[in-house]
N, C-alpha and C. Protein backbone atom coordinates (compact mmCIF):
# COMPACT_ATOMS: atom_id res chain seq x y z
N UNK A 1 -56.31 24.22 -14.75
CA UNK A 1 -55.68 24.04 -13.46
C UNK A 1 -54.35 23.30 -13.67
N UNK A 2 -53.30 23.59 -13.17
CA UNK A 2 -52.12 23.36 -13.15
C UNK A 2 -51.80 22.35 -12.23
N UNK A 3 -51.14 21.27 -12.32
CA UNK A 3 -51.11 19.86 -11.47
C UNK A 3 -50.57 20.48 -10.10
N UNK A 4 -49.63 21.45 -10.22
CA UNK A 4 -49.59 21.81 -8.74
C UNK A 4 -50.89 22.61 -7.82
N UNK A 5 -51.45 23.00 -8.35
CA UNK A 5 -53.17 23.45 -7.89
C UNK A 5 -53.73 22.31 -7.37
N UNK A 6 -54.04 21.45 -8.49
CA UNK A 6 -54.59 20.58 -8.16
C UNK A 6 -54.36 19.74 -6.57
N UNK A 7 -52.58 19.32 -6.86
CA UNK A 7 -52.11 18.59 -5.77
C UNK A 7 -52.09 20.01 -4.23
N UNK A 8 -52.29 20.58 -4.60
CA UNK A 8 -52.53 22.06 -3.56
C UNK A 8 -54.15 21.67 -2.81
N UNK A 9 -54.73 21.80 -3.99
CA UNK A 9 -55.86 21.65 -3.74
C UNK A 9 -57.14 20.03 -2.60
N UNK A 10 -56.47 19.25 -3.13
CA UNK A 10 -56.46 17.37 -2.28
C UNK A 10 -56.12 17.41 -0.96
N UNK A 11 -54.32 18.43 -1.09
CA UNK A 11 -53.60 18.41 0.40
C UNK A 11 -54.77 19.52 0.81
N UNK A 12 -54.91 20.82 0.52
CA UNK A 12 -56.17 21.24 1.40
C UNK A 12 -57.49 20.57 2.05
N UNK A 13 -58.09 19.66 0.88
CA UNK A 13 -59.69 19.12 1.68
C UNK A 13 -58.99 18.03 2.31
N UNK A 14 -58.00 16.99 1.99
CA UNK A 14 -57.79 15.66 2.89
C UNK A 14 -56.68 15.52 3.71
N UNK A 15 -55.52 16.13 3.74
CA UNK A 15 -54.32 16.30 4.55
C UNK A 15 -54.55 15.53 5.51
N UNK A 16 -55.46 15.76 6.40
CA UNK A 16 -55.49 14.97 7.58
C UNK A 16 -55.52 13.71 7.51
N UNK A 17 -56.66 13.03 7.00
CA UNK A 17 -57.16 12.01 6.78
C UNK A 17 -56.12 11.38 6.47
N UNK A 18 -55.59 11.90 4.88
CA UNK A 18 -54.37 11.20 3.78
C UNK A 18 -53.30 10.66 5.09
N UNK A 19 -52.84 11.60 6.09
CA UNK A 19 -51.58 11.36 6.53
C UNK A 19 -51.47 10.29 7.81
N UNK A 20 -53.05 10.49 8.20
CA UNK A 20 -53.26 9.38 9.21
C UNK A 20 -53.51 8.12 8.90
N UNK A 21 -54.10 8.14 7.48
CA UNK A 21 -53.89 6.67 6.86
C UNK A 21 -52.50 6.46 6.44
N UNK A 22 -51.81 6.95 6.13
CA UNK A 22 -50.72 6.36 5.61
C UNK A 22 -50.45 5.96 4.62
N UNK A 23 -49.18 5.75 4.12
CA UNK A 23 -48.49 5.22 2.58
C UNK A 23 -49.54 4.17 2.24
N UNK A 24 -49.01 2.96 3.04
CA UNK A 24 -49.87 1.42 2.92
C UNK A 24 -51.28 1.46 2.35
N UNK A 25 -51.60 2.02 3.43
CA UNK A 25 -53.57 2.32 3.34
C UNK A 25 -53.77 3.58 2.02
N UNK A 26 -53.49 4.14 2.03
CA UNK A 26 -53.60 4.86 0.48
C UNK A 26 -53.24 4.06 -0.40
N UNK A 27 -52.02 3.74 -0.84
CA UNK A 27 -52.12 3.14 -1.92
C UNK A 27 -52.61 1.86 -2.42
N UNK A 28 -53.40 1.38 -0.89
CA UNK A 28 -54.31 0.23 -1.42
C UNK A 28 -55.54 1.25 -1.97
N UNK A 29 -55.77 2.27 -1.15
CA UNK A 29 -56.88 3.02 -2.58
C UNK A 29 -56.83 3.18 -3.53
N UNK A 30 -55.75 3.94 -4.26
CA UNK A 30 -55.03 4.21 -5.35
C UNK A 30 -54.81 3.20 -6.04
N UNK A 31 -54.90 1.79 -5.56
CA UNK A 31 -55.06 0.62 -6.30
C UNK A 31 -56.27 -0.24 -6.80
N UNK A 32 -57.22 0.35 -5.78
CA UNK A 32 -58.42 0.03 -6.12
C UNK A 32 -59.48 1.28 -7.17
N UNK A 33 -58.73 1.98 -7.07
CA UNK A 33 -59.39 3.19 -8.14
C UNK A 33 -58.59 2.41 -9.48
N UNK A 34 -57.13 1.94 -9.50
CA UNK A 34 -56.87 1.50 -10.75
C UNK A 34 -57.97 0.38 -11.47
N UNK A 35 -57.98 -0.56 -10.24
CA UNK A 35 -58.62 -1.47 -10.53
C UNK A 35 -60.58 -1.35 -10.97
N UNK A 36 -61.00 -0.36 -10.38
CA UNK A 36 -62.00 0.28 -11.18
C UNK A 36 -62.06 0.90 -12.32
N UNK A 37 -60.49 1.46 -12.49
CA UNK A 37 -60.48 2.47 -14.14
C UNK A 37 -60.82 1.37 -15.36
N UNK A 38 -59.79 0.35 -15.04
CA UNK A 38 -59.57 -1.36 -15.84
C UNK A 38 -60.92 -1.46 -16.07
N UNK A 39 -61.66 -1.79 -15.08
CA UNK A 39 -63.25 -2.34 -15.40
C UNK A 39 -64.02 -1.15 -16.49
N UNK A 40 -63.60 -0.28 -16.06
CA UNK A 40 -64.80 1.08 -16.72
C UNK A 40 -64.00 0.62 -18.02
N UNK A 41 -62.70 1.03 -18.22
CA UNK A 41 -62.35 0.54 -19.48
C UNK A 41 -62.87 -0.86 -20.35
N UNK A 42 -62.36 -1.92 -19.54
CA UNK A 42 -62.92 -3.14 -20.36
C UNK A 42 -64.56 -2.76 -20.70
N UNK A 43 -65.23 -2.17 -20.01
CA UNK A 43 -66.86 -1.97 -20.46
C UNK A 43 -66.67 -1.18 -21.55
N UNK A 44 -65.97 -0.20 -21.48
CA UNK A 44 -66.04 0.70 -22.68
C UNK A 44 -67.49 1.36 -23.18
N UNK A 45 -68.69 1.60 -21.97
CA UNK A 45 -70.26 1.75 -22.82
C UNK A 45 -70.36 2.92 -21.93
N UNK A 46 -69.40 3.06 -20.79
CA UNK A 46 -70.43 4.10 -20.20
C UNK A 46 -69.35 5.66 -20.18
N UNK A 47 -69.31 6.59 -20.99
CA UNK A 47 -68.06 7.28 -21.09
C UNK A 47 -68.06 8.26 -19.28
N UNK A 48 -69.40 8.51 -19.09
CA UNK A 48 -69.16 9.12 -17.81
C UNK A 48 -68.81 8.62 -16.50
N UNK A 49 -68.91 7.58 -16.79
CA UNK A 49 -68.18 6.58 -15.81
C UNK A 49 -66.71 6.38 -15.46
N UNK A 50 -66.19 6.23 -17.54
CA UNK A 50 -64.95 6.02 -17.55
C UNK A 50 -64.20 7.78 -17.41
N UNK A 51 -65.01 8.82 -17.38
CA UNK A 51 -64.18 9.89 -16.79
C UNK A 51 -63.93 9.98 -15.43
N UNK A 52 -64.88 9.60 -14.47
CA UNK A 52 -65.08 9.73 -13.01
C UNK A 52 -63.68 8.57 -12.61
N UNK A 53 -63.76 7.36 -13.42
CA UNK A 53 -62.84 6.39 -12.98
C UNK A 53 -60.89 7.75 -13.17
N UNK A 54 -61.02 7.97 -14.00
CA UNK A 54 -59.93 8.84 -14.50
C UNK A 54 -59.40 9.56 -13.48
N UNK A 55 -60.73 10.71 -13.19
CA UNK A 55 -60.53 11.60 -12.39
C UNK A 55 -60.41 10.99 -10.94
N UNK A 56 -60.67 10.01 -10.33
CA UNK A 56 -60.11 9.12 -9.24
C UNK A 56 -58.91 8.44 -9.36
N UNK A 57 -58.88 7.93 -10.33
CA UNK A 57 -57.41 7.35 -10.07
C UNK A 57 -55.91 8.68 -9.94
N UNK A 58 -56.43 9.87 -10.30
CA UNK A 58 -55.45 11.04 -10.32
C UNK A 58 -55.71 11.61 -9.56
N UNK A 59 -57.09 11.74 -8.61
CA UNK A 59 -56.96 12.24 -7.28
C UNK A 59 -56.00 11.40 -6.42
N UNK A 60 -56.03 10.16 -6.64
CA UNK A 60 -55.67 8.85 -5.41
C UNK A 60 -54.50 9.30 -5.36
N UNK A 61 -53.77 9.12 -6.63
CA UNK A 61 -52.18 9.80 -7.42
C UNK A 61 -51.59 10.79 -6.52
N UNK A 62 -52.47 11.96 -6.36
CA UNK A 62 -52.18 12.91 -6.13
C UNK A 62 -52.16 13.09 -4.27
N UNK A 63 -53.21 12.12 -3.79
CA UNK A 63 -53.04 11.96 -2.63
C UNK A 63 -52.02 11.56 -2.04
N UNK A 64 -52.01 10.29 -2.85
CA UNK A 64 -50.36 9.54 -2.50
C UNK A 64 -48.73 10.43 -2.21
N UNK A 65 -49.04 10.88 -3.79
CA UNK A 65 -47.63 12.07 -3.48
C UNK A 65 -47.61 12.94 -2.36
N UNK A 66 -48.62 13.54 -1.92
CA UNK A 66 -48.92 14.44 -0.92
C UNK A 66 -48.62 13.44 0.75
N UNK A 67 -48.74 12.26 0.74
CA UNK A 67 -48.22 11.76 1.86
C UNK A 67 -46.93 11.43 1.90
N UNK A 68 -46.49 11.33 0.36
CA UNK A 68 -44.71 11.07 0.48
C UNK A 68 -44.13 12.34 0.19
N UNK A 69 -44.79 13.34 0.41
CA UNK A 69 -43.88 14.96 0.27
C UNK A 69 -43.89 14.90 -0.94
N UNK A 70 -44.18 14.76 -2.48
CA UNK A 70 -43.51 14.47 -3.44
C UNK A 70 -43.91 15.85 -4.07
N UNK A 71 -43.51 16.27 -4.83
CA UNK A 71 -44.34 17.28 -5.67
C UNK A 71 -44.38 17.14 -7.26
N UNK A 72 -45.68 16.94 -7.33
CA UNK A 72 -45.92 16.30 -9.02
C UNK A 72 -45.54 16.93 -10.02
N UNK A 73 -45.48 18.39 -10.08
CA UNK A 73 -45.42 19.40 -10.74
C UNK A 73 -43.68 18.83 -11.29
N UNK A 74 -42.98 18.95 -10.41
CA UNK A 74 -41.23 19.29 -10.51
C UNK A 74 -41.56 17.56 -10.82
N UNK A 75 -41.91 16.89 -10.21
CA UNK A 75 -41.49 15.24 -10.72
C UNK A 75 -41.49 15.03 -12.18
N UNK A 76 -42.83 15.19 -12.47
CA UNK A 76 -42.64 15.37 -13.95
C UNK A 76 -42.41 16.23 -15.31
N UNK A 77 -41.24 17.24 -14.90
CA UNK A 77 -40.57 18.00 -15.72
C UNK A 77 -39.35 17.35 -16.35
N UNK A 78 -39.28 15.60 -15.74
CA UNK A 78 -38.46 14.63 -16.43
C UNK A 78 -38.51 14.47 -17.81
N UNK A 79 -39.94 14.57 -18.19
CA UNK A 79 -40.48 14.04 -19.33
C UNK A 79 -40.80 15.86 -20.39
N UNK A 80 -40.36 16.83 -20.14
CA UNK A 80 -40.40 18.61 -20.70
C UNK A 80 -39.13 18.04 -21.91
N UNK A 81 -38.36 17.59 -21.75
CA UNK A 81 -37.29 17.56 -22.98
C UNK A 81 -37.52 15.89 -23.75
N UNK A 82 -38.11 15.36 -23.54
CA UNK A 82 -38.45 14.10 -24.14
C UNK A 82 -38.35 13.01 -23.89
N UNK A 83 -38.80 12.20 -24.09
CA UNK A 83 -38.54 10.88 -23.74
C UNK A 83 -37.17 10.66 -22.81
N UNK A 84 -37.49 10.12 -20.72
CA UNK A 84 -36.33 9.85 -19.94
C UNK A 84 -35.63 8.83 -20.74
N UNK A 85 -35.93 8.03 -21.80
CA UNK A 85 -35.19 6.95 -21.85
C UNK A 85 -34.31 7.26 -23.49
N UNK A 86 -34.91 7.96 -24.15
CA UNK A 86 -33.86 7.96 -25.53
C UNK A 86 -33.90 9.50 -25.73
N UNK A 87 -34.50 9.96 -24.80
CA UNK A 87 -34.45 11.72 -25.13
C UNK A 87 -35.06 12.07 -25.88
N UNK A 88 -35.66 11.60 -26.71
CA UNK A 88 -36.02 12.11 -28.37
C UNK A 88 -38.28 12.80 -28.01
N UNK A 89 -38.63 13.31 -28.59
CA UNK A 89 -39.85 14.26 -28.14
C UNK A 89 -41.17 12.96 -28.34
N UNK A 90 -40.65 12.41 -29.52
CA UNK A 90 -41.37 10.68 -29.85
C UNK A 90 -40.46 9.62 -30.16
N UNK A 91 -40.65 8.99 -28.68
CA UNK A 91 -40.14 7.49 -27.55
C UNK A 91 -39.53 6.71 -29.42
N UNK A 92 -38.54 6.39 -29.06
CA UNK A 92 -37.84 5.48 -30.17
C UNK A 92 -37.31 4.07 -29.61
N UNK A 93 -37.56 4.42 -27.93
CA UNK A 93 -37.17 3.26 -27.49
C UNK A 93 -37.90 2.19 -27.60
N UNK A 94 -37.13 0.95 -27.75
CA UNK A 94 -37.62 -0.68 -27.97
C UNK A 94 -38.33 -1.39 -27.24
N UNK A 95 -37.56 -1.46 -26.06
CA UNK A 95 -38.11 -1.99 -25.10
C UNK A 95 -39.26 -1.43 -23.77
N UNK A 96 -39.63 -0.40 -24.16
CA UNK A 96 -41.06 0.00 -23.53
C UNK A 96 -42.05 0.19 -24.49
């Protein structure tokens, strides 16, 4: 599945919901799915856990964009020629 499917797919089952909550109220979800990925990670014991955490924090992602119009697909074709910050295919930059 292709990230624009995907984000096709979120705006189909939640559109409504997503847009009546709003920026604010989503991305306090999208923050609390981070903040669950962190935990599944620091445990590190349960791997099906730490996929479900994954696959939530990139639904939330994907929700989010879908309330700010964004489209994920074209956003990140920044990163198709290499690294935004030194260009190069493997990051040479220092300071990230």
């Amino acid at each position: 599945m292709h990230i624009r499917e995907f984000q096709a797919l979120i705006e189909e089952m939640y559109s409504s919901k997503d847009r009546a909550r709003g920026t604010p109220a989503t991305f306090l979800w999208f923050m609390e799915e981070v903040g669950e990925l962190a935990s599944a990670l620091a445990d590190g014991r349960d791997r099906e856990n730490l996929r479900e955490e994954f696959a939530d924090v990139m639904a939330w992602l994907v929700t989010l964009a879908n309330v700010e119009n964004i489209d994920l697909e074209e956003a990140l074709r920044k990163f198709t020629d290499g690294c935004p910050g030194c260009g190069k295919l493997q990051c040479t930059c220092v300071e990230k």
